[in-house]
N, C-alpha and C. Protein backbone atom coordinates (compact mmCIF):
# COMPACT_ATOMS: atom_id res chain seq x y z
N UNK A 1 43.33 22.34 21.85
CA UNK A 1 43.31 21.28 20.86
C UNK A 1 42.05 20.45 21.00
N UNK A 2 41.61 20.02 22.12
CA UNK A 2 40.08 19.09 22.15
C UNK A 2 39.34 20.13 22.16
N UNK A 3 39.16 21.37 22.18
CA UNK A 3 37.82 22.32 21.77
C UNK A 3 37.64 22.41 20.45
N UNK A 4 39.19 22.54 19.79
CA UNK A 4 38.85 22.40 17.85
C UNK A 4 38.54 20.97 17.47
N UNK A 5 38.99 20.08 17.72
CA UNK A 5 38.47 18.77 17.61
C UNK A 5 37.11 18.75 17.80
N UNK A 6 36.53 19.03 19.55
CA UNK A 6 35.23 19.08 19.23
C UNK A 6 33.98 19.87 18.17
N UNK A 7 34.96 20.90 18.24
CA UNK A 7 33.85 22.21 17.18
C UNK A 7 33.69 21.12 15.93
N UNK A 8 34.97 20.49 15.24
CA UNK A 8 34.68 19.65 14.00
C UNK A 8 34.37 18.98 14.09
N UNK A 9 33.97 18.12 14.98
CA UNK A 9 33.23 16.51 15.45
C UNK A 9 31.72 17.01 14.92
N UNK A 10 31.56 18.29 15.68
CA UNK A 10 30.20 18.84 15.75
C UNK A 10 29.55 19.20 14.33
N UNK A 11 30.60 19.76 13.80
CA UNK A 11 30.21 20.27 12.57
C UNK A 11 29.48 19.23 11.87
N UNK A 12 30.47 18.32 11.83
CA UNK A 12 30.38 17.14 11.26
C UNK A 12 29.11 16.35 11.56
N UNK A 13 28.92 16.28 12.61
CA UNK A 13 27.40 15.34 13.11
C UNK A 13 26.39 16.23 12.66
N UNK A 14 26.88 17.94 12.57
CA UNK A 14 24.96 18.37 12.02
C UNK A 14 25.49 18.31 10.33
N UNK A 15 26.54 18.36 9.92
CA UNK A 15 26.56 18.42 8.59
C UNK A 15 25.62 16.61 8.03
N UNK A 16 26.40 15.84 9.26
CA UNK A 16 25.52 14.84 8.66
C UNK A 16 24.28 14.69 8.61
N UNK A 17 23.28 15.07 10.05
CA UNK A 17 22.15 15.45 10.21
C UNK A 17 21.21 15.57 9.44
N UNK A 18 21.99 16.92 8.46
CA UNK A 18 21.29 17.74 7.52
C UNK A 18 21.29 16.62 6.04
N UNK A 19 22.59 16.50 5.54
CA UNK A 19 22.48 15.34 4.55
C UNK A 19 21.11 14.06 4.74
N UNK A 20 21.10 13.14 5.83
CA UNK A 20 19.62 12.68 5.77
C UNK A 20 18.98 12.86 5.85
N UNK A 21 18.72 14.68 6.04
CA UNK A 21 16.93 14.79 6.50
C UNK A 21 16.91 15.02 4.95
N UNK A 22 17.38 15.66 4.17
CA UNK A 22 17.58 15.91 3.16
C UNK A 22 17.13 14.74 2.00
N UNK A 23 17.84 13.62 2.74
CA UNK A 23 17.67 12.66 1.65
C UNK A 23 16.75 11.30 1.74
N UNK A 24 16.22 12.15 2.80
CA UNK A 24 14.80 11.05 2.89
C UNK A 24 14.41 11.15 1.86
N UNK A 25 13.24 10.08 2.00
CA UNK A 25 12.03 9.91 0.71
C UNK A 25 11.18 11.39 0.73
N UNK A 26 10.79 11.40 -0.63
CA UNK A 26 9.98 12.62 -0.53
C UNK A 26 8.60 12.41 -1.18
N UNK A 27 8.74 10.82 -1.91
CA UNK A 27 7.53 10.16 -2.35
C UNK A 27 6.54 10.13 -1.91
N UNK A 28 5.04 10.57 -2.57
CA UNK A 28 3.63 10.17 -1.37
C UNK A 28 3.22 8.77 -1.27
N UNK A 29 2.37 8.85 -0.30
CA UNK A 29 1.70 7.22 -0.15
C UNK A 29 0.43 7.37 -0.69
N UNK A 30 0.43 6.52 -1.75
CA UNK A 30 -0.68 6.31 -2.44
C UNK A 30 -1.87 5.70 -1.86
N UNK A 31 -2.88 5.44 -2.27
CA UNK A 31 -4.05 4.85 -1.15
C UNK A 31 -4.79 4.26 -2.39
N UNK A 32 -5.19 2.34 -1.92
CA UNK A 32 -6.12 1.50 -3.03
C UNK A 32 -7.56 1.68 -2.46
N UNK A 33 -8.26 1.91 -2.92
CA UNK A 33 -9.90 1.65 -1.40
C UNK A 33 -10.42 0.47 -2.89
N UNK A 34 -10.87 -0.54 -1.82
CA UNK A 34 -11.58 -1.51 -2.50
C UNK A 34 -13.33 -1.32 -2.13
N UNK A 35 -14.23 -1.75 -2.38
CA UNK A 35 -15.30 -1.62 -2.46
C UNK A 35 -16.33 -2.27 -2.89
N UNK A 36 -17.27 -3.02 -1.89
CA UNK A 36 -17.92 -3.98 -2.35
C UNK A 36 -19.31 -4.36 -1.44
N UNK A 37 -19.74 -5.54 -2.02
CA UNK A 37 -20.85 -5.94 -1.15
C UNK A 37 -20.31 -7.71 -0.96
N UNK A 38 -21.26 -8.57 -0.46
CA UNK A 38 -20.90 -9.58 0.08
C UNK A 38 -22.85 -10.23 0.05
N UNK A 39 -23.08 -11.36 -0.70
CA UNK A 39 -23.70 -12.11 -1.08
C UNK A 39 -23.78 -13.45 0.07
N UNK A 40 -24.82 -13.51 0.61
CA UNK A 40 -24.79 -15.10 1.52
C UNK A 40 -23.53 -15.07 2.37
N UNK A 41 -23.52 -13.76 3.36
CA UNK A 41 -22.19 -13.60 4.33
C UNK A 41 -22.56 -14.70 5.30
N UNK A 42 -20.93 -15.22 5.34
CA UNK A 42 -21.10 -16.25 6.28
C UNK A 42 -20.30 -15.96 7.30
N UNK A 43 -20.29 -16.59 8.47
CA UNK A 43 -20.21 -16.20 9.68
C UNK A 43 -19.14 -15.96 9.91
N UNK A 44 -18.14 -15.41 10.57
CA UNK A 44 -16.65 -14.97 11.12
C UNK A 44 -15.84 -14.86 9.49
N UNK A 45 -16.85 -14.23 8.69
CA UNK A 45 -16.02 -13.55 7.73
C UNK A 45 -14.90 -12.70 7.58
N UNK A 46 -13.98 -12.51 6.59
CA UNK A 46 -13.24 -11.35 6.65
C UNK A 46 -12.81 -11.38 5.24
N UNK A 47 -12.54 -9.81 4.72
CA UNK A 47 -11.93 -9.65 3.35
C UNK A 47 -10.94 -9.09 3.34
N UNK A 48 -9.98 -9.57 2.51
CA UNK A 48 -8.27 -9.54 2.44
C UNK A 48 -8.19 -9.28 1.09
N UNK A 49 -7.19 -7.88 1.08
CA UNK A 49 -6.73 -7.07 -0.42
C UNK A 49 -5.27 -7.26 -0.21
N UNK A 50 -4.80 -7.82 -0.84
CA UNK A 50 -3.18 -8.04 -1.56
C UNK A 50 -3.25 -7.20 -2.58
N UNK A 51 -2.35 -6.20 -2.69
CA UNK A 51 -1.43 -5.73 -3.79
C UNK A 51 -0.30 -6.29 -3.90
N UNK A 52 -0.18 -6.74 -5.79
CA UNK A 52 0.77 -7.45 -6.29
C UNK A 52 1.44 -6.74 -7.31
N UNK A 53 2.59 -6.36 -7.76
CA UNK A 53 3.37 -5.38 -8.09
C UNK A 53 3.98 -6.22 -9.34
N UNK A 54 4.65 -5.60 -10.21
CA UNK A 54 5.03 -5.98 -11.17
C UNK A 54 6.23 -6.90 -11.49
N UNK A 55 6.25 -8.43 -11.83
CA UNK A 55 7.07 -9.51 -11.46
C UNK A 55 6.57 -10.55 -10.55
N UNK A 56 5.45 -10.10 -10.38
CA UNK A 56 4.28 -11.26 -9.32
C UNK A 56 4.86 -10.88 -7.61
N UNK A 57 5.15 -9.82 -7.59
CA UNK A 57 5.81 -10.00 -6.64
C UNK A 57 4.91 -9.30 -5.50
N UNK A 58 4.16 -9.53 -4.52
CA UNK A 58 3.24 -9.59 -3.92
C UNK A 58 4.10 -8.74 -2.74
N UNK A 59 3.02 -7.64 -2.10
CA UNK A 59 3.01 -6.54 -1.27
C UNK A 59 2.44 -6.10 -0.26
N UNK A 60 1.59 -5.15 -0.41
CA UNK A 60 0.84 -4.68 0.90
C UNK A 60 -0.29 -5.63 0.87
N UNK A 61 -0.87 -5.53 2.03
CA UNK A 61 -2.49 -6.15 2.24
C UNK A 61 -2.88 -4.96 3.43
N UNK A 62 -3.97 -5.48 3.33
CA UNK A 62 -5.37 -4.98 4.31
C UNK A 62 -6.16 -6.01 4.34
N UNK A 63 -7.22 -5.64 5.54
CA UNK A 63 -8.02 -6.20 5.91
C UNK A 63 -9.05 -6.09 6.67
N UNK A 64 -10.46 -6.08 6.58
CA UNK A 64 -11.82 -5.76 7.37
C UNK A 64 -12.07 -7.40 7.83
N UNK A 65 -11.66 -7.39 8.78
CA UNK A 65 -11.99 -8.49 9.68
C UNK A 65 -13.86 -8.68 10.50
N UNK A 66 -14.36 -7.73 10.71
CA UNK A 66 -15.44 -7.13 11.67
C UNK A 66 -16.14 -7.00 10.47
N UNK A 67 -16.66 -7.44 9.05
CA UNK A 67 -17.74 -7.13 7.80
C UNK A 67 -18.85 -7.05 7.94
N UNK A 68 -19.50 -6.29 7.35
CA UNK A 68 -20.91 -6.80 7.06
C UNK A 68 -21.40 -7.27 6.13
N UNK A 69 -22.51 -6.87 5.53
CA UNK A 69 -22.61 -7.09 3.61
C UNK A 69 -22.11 -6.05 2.88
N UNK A 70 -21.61 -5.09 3.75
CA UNK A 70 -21.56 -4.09 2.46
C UNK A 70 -19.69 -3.68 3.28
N UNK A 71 -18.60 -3.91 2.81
CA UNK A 71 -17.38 -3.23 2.87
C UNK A 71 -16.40 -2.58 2.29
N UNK A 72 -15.39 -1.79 2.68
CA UNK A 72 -14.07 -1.01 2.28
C UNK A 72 -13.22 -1.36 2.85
N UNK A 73 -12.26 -1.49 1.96
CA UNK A 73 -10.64 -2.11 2.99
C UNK A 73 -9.71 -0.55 1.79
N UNK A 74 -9.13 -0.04 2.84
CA UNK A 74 -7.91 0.65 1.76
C UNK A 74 -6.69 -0.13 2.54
N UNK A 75 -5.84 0.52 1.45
CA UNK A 75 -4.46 -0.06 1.46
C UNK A 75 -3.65 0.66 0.77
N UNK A 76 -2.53 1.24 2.10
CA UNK A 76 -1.72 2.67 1.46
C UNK A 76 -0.49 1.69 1.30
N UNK A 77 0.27 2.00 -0.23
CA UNK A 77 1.48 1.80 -0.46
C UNK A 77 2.61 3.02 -0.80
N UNK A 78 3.57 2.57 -0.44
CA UNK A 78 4.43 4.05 -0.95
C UNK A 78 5.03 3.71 -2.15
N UNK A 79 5.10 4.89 -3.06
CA UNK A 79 5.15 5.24 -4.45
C UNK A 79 6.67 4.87 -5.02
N UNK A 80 7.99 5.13 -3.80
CA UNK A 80 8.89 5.20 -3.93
C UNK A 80 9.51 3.99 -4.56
N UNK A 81 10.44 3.53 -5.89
CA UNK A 81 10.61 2.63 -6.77
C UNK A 81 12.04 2.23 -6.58
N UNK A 82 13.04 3.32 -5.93
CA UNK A 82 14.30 3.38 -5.96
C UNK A 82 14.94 4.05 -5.00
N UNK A 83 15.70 4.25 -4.16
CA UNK A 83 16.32 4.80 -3.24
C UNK A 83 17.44 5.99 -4.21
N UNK A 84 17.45 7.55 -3.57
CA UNK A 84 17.78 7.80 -3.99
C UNK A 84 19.95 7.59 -3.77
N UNK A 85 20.60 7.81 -4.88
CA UNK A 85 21.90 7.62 -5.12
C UNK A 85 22.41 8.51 -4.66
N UNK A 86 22.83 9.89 -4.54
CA UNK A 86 23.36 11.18 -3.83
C UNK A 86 22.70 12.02 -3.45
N UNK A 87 22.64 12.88 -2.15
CA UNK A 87 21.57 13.65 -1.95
C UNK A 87 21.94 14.82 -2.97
N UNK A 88 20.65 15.45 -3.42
CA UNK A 88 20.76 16.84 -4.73
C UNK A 88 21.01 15.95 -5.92
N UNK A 89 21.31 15.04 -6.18
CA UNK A 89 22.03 15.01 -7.63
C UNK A 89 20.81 13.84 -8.78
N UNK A 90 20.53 12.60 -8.01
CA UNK A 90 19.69 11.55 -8.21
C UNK A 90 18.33 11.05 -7.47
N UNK A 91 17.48 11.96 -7.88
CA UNK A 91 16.38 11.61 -7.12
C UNK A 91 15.91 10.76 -7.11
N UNK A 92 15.01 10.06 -6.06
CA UNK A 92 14.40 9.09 -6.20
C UNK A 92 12.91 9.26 -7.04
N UNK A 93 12.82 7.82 -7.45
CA UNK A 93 11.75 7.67 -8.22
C UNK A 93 10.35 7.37 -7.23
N UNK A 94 9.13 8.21 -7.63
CA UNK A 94 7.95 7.94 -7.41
C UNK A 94 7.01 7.09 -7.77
N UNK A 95 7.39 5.93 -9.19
CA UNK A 95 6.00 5.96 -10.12
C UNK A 95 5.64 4.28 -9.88
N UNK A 96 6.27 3.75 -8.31
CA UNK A 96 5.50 2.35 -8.01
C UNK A 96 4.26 2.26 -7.85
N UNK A 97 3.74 1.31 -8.10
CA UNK A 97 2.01 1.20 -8.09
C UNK A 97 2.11 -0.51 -8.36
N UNK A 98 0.78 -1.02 -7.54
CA UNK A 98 0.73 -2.16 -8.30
C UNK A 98 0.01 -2.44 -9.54
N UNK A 99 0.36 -3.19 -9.69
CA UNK A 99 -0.36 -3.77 -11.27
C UNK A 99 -1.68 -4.37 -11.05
N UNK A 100 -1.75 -5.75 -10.02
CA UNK A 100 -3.10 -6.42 -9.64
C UNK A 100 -3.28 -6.44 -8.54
N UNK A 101 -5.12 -6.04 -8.35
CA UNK A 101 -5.30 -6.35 -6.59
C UNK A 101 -6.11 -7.63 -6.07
N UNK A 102 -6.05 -8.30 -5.21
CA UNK A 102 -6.75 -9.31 -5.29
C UNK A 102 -7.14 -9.18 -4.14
N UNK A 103 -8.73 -9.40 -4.41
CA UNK A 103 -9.58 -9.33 -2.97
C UNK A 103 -10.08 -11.10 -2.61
N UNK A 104 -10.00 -11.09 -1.88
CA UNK A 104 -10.22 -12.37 -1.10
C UNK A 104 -11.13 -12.41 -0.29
N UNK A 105 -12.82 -13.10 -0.12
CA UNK A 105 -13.56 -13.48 1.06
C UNK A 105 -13.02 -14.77 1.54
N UNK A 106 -12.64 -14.93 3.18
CA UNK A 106 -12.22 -15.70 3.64
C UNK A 106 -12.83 -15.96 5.26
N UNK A 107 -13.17 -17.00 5.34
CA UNK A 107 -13.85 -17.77 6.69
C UNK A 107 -12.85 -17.54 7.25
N UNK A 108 -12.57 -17.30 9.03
CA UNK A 108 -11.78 -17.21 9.92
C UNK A 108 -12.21 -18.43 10.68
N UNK A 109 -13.29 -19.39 11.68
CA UNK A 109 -12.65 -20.08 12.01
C UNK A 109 -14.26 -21.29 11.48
N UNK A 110 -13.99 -22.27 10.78
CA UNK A 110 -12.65 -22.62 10.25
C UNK A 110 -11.76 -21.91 9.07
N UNK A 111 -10.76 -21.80 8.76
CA UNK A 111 -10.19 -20.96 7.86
C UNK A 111 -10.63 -21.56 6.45
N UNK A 112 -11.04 -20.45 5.62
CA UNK A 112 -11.76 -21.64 4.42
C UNK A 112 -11.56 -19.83 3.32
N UNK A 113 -11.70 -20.63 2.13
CA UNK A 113 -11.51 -19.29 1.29
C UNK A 113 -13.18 -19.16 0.55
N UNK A 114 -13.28 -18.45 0.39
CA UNK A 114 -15.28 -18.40 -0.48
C UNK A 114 -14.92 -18.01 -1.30
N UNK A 115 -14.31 -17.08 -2.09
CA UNK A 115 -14.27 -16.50 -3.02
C UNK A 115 -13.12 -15.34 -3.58
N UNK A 116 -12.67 -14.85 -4.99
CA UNK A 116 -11.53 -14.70 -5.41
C UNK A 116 -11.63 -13.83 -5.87
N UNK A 117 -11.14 -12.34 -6.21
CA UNK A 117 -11.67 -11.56 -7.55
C UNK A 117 -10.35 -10.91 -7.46
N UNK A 118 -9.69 -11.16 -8.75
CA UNK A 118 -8.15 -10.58 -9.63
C UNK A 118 -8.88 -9.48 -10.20
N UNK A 119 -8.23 -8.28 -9.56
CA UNK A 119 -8.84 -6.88 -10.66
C UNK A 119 -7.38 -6.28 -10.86
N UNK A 120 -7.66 -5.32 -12.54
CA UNK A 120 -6.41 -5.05 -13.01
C UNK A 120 -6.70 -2.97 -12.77
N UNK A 121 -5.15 -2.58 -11.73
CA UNK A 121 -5.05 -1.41 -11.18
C UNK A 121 -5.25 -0.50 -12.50
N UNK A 122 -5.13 -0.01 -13.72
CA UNK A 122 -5.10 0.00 -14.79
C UNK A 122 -6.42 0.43 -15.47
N UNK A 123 -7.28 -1.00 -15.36
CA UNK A 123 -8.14 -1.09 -15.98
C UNK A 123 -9.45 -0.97 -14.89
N UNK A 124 -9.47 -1.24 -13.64
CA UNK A 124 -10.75 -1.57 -12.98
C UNK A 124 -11.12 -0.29 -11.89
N UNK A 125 -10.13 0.67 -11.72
CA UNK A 125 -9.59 1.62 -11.23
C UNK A 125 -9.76 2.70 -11.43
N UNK A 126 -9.98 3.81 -11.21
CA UNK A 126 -9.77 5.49 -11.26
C UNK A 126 -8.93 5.62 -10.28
N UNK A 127 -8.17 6.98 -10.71
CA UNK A 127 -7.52 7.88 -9.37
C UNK A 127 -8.37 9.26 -9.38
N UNK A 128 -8.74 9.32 -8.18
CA UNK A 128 -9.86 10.11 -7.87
C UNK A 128 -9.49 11.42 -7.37
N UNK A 129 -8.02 11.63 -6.84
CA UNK A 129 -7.34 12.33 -6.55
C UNK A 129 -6.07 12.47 -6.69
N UNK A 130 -5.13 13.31 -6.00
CA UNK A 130 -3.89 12.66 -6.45
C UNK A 130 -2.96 11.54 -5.52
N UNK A 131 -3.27 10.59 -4.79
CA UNK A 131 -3.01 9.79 -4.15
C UNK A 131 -4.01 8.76 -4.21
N UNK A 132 -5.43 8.56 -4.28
CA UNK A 132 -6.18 7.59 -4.41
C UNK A 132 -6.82 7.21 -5.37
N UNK A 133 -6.62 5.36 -5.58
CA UNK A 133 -7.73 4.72 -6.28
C UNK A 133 -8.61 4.21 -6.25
N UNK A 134 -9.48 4.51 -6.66
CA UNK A 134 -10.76 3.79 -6.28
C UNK A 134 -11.62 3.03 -7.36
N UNK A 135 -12.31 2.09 -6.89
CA UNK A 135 -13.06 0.98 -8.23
C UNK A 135 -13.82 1.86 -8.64
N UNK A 136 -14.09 1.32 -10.40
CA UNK A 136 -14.66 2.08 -11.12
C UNK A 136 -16.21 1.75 -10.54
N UNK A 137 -16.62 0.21 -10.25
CA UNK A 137 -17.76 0.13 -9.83
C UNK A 137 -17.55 -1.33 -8.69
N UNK A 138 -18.47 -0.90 -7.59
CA UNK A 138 -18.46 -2.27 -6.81
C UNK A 138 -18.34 -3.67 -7.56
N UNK A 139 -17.02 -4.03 -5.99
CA UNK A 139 -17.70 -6.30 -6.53
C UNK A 139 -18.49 -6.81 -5.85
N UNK A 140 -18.89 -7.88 -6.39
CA UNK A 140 -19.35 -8.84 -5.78
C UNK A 140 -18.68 -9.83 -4.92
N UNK A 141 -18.65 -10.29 -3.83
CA UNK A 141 -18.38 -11.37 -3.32
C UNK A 141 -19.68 -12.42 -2.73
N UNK A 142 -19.23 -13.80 -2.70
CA UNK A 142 -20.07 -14.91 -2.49
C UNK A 142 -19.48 -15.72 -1.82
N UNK A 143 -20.80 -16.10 -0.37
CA UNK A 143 -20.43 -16.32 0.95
C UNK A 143 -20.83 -17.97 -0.01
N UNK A 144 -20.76 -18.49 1.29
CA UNK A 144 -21.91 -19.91 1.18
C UNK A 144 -23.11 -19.85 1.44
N UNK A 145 -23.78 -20.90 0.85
CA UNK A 145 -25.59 -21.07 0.78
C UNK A 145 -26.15 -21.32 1.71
């Protein structure tokens, strides 16, 4: 009697096993690369990319802390929009992305902001592959004088 009990305990733990590997995400991670130069860099600089998603509702970041005049920050988000509902039956959805990215030059000490640039994922953007976007053309950022 506890050897058939165990055989079905067992069954049971790889039957479950199998159900979550199953029903993981299967969504890719998308990748933002920002791209730019930096005007009158000022000292203990750093540039900060927020992705903001649709509803203002603010997400991943990155950040190049160590800049020079000329930087890239990427920033991988995952695609996945919805968890899926039954494994086999309701897949999950892929098609998250953000809407706006906002790059930020920002002084580290003292903490001070220099400069702002709202770009629209949409419009300012290519996907260059099938996971990455990249600016259609460098920004500008502006240190102090």
């Amino acid at each position: 009697m506890g050897l058939g009990a165990a055989k079905i305990l067992t069954r049971a733990l790889f039957f479950g096993l199998i159900a979550c590997t199953l029903g993981h995400a299967m969504c890719p991670v998308d990748v933002v690369v920002v791209k730019g130069r930096i005007e009158h860099l000022p000292d203990n600089a750093a540039v900060r990319v927020q992705l903001v998603y649709p509803g203002n509702l603010g997400g991943d970041t990155g950040e190049a802390t160590s800049v020079d005049v000329n930087f890239t920050v990427p920033v991988e988000f995952i695609t996945q929009s919805r968890r899926p509902l039954l494994v086999g039956t309701f897949r999950e959805k892929c098609d998250r992305k953000p809407e706006t990215v906002i790059v930020t030059l920002v002084g580290r000490d003292p903490a001070h902001e220099y400069d702002r640039v709202s770009l629209d994922l949409a419009r300012d953007f290519k996907k260059t592959d099938s996971n990455t976007y990249r600016l259609k053309s460098e920004i500008v950022l502006k240190g102090s004088r």
